[in-house]
C-alpha atoms as a PDB file:
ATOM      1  CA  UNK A   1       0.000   0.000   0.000  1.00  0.00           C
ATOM      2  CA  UNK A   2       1.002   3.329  -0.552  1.00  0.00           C
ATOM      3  CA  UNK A   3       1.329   6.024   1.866  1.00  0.00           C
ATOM      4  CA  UNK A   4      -1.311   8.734   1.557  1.00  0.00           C
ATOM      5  CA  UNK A   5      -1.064  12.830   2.374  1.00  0.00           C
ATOM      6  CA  UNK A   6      -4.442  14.288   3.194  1.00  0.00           C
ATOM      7  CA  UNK A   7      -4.506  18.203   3.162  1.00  0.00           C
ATOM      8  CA  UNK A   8      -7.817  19.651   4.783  1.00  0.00           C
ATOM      9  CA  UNK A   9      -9.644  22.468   3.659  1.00  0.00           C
ATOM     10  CA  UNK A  10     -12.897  23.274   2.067  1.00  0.00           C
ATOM     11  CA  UNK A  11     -14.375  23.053  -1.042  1.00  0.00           C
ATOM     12  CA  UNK A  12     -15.902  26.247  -3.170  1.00  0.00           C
ATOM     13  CA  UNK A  13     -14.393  29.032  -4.569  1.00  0.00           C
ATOM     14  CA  UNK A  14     -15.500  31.505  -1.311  1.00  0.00           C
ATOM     15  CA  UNK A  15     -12.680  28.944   0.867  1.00  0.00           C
ATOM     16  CA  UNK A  16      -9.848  28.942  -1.599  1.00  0.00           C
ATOM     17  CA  UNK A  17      -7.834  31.257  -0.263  1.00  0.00           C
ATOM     18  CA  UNK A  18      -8.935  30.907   3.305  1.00  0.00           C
ATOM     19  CA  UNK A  19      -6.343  30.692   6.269  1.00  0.00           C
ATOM     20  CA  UNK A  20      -8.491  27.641   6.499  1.00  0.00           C
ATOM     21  CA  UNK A  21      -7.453  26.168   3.473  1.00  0.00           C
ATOM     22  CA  UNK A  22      -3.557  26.303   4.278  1.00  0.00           C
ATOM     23  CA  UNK A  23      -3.970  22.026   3.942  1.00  0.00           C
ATOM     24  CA  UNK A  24      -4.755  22.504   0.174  1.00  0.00           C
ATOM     25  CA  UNK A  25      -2.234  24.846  -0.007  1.00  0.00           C
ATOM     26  CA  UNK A  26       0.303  22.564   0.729  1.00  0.00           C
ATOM     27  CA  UNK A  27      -0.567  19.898  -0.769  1.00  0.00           C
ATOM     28  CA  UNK A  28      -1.673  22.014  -4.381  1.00  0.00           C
ATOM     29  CA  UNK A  29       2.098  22.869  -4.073  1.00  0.00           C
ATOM     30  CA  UNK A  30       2.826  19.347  -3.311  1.00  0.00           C
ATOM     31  CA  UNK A  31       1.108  17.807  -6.299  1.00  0.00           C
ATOM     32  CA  UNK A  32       2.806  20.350  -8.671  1.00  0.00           C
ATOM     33  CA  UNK A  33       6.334  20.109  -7.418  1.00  0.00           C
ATOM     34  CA  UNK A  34       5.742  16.631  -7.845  1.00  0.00           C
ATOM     35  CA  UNK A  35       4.785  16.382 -11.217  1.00  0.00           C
ATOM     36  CA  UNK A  36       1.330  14.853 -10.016  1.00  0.00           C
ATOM     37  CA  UNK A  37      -1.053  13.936 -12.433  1.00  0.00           C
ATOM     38  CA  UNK A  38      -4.451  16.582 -12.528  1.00  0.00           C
ATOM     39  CA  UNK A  39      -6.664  15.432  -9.367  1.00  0.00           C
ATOM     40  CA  UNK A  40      -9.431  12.839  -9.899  1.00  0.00           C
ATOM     41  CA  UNK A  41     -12.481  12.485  -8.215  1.00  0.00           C
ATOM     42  CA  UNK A  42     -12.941  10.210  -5.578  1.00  0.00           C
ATOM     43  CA  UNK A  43     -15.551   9.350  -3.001  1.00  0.00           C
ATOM     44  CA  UNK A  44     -15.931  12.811  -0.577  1.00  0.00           C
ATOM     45  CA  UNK A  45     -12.279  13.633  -2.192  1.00  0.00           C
ATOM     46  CA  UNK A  46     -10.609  14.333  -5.208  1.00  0.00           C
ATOM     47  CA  UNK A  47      -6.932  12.470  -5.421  1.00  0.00           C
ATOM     48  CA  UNK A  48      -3.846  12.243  -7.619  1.00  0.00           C
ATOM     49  CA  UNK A  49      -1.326   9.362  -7.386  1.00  0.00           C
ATOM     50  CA  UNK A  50       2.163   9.226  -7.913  1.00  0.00           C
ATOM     51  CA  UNK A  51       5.815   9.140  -6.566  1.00  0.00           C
ATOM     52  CA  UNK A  52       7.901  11.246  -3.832  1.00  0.00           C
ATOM     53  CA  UNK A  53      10.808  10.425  -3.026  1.00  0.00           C
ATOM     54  CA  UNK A  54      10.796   7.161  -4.600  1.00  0.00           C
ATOM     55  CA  UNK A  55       7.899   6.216  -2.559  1.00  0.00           C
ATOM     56  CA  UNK A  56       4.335   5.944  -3.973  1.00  0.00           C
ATOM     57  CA  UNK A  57       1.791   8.532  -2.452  1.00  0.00           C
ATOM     58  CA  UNK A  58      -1.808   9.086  -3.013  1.00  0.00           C
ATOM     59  CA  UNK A  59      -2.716  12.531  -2.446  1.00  0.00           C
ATOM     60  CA  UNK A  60      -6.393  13.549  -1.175  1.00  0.00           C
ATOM     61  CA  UNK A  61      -7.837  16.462  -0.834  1.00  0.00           C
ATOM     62  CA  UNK A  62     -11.952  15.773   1.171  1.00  0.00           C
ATOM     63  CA  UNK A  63     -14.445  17.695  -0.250  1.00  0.00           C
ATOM     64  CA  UNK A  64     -17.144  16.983   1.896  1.00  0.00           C
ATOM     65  CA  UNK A  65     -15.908  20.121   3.924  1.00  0.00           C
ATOM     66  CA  UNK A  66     -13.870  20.091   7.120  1.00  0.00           C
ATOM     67  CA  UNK A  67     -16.039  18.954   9.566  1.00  0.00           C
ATOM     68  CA  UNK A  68     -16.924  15.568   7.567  1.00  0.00           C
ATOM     69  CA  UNK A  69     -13.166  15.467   6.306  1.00  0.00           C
ATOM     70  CA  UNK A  70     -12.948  11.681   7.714  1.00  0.00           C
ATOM     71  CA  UNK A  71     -15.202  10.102   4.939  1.00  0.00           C
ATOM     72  CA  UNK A  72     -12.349  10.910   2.425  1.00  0.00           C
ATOM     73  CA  UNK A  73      -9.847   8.754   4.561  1.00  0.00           C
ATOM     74  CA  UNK A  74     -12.579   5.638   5.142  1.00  0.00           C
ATOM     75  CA  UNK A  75     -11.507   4.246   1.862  1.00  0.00           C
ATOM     76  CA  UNK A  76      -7.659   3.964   2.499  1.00  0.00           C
ATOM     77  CA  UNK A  77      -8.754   1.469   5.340  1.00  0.00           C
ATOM     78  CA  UNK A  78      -7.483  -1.607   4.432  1.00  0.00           C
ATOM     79  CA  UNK A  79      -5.293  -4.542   6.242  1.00  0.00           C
ATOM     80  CA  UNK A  80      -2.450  -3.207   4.401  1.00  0.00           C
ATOM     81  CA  UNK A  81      -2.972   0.443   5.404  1.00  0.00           C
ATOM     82  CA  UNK A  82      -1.883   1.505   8.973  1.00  0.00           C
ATOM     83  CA  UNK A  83      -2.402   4.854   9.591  1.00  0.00           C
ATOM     84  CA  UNK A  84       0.428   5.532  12.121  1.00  0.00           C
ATOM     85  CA  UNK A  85       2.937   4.915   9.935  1.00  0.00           C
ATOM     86  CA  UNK A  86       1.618   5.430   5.960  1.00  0.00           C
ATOM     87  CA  UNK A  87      -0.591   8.743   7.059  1.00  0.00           C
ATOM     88  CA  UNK A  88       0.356  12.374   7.146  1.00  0.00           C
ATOM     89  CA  UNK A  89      -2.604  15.581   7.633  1.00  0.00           C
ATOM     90  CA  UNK A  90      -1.821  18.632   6.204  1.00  0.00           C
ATOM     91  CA  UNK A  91      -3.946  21.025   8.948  1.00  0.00           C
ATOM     92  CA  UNK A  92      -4.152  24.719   9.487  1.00  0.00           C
ATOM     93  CA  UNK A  93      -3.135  25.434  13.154  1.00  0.00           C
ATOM     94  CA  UNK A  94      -4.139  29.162  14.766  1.00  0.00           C
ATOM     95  CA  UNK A  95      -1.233  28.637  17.455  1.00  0.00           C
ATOM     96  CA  UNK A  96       1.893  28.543  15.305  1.00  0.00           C
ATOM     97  CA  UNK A  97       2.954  31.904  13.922  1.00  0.00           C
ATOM     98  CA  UNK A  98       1.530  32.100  10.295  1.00  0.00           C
ATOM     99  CA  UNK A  99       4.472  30.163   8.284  1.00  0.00           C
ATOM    100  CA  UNK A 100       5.765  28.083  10.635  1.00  0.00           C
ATOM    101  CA  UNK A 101       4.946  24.556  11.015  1.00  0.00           C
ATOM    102  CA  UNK A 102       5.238  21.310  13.387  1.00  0.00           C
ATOM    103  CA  UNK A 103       5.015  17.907  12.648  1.00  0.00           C
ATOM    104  CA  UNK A 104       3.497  15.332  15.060  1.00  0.00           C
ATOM    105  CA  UNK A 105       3.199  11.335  15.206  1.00  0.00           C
ATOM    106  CA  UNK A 106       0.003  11.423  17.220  1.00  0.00           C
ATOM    107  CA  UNK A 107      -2.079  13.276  19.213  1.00  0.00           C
ATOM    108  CA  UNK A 108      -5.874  14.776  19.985  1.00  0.00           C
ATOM    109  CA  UNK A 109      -7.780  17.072  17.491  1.00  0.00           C
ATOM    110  CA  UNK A 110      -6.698  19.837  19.549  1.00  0.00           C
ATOM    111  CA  UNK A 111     -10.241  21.560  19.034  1.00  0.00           C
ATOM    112  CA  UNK A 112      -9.806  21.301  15.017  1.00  0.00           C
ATOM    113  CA  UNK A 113     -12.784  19.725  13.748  1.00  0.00           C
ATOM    114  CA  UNK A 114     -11.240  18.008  10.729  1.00  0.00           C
ATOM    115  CA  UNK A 115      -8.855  16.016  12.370  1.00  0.00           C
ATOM    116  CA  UNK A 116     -11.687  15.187  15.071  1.00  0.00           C
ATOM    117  CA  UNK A 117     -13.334  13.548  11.947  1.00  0.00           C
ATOM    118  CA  UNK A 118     -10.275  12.031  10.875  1.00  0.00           C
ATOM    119  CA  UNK A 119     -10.079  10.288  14.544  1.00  0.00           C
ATOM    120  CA  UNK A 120     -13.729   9.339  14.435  1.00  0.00           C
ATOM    121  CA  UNK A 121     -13.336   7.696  10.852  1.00  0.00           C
ATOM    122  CA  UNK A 122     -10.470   5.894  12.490  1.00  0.00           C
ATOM    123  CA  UNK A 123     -11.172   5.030  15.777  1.00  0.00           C
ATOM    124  CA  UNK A 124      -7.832   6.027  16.546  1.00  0.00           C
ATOM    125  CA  UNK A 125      -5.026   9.079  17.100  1.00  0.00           C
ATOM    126  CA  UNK A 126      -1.898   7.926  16.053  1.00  0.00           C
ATOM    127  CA  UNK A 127      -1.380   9.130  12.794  1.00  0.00           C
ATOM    128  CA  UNK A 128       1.456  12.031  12.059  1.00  0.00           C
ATOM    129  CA  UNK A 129       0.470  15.559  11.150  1.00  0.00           C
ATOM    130  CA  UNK A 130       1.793  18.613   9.583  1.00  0.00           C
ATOM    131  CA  UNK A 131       0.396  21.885  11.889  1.00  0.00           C
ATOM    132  CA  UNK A 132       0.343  24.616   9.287  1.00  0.00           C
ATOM    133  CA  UNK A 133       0.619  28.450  11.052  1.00  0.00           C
ATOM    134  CA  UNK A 134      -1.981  30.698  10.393  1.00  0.00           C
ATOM    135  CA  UNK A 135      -1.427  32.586  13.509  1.00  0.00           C
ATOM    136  CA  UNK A 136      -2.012  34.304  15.536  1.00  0.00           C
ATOM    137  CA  UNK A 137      -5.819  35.700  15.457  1.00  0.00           C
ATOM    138  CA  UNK A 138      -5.246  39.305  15.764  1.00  0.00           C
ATOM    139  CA  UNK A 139      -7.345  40.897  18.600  1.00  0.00           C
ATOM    140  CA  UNK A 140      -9.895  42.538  16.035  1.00  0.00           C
ATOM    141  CA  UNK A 141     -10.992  38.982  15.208  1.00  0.00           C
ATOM    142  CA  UNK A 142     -14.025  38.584  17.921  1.00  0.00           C
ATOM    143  CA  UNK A 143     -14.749  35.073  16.375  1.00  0.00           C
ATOM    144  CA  UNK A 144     -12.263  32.026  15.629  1.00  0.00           C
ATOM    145  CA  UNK A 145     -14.246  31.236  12.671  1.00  0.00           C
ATOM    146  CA  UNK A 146     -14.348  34.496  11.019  1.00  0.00           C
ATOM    147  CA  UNK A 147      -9.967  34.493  10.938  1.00  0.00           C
ATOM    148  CA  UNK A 148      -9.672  31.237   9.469  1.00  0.00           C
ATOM    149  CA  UNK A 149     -12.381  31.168   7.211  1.00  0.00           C
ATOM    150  CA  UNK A 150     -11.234  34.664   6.515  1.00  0.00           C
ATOM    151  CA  UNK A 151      -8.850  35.656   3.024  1.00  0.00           C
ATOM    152  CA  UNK A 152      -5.216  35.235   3.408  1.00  0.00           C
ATOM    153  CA  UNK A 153      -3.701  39.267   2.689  1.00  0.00           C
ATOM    154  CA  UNK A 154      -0.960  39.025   0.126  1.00  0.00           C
ATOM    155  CA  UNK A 155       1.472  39.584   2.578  1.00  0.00           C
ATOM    156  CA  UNK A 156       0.598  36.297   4.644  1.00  0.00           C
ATOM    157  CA  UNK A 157       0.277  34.244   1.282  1.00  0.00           C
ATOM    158  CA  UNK A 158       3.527  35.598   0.458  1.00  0.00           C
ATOM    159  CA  UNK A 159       4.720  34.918   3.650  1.00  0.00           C
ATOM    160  CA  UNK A 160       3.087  31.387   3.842  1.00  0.00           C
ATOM    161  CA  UNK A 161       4.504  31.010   0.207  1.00  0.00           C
ATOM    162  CA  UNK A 162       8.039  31.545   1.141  1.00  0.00           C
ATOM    163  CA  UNK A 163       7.943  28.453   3.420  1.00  0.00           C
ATOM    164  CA  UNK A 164       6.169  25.786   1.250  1.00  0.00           C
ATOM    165  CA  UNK A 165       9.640  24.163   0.114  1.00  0.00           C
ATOM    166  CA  UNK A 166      10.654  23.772   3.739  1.00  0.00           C
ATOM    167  CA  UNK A 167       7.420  22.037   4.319  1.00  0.00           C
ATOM    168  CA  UNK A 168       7.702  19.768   1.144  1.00  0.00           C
ATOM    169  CA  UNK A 169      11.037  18.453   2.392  1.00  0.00           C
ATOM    170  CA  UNK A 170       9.336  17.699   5.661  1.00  0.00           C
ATOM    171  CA  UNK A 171       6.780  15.432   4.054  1.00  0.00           C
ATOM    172  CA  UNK A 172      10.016  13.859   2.140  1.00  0.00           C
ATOM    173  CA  UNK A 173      11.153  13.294   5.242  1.00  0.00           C
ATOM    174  CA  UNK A 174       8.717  11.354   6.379  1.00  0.00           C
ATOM    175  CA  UNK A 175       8.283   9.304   3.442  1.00  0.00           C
ATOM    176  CA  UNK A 176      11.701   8.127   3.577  1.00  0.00           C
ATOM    177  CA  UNK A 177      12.622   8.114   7.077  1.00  0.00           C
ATOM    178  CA  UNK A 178       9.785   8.472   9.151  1.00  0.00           C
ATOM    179  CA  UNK A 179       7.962  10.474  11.777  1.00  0.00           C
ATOM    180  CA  UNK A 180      10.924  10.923  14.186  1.00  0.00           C
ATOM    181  CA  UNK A 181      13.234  11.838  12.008  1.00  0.00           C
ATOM    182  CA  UNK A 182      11.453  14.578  10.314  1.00  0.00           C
ATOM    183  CA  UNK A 183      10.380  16.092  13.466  1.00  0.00           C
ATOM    184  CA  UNK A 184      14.044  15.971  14.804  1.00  0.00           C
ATOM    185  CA  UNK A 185      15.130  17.342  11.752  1.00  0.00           C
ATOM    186  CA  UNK A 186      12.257  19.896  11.241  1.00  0.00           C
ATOM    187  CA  UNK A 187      10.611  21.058  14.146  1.00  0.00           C
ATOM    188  CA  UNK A 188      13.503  22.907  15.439  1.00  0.00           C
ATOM    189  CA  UNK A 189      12.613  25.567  12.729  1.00  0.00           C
END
């Protein structure tokens, strides 16, 4: 089985370039640095197969929104699938700094209500994560909701742009050499 990178956001043209949507983000810059073929649709996804690293990777992207985001992982269930070691989640995260990033083996939802889906779809925790910055919510911002579903400015994309490579190295990482060893080598950034 392959190993599979799910990047959360929402679907629609009002999300695209939501704080929100940092998951697509990543992995839209993912896909192309990695000569991806054009997504496909898939059940509550769309996906794109192909090679990183010398390792093969299917790429999803849920489109049932982010609350629901765990019916797009149901279907990599299978005996030969085991999400703590062949599953990575691209996720915004309003507590890092916008551009930085942190990689995780396990842990809980943390409040974010796509990887709470993600758990419930798996009955489990253990799978590694890439925490995307989008913080932190300036003090204008009354409501949680109304930041990240807000617009990135063109400073933060730029900003958030600038550090894409550094991520994509991190989810080499992983492929090759696992969850330890890209969060020794990454996280001290």
């Amino acid at each position: 089985m392959s190993k599979a990178i799910v990047g959360l956001g929402n679907p629609g043209a009002e999300y695209e370039r939501t704080r929100h949507n940092a998951g697509w983000i990543l992995l839209d810059h993912l896909a192309a640095r990695g000569g991806f073929p054009p997504w496909r649709r898939g059940i509550d996804s769309v996906t794109s197969s192909g090679t990183l690293a010398g390792v093969p990777v299917r790429l999803v992207k849920p489109t049932s929104y982010m609350n629901l985001s765990g019916r797009a992982v149901l279907p990599l269930r299978s005996p030969s699938f085991d999400p703590a070691s062949d599953l990575l989640v691209l996720v915004d995260e309003v507590a890092l700094p916008l551009g930085r990033f942190r990689l995780r083996g396990a842990g809980s939802a943390g409040g974010h209500n796509g990887l709470r889906s993600i758990e419930s779809a798996l009955g489990r925790q253990d799978y590694a994560r890439l925490r995307i910055g989008i913080g932190p919510k300036p003090p204008e911002y009354d409501d949680l909701a109304d930041f990240v579903l807000g617009r990135l400015t063109k400073a933060e994309r730029a900003e958030l742009d600038a550090r894409l490579d550094t991520m994509c190295d991190a989810i080499e990482c992983w492929l090759v050499d696992g969850i330890e060893t890209a969060m020794n080598r990454f996280n001290r950034n």
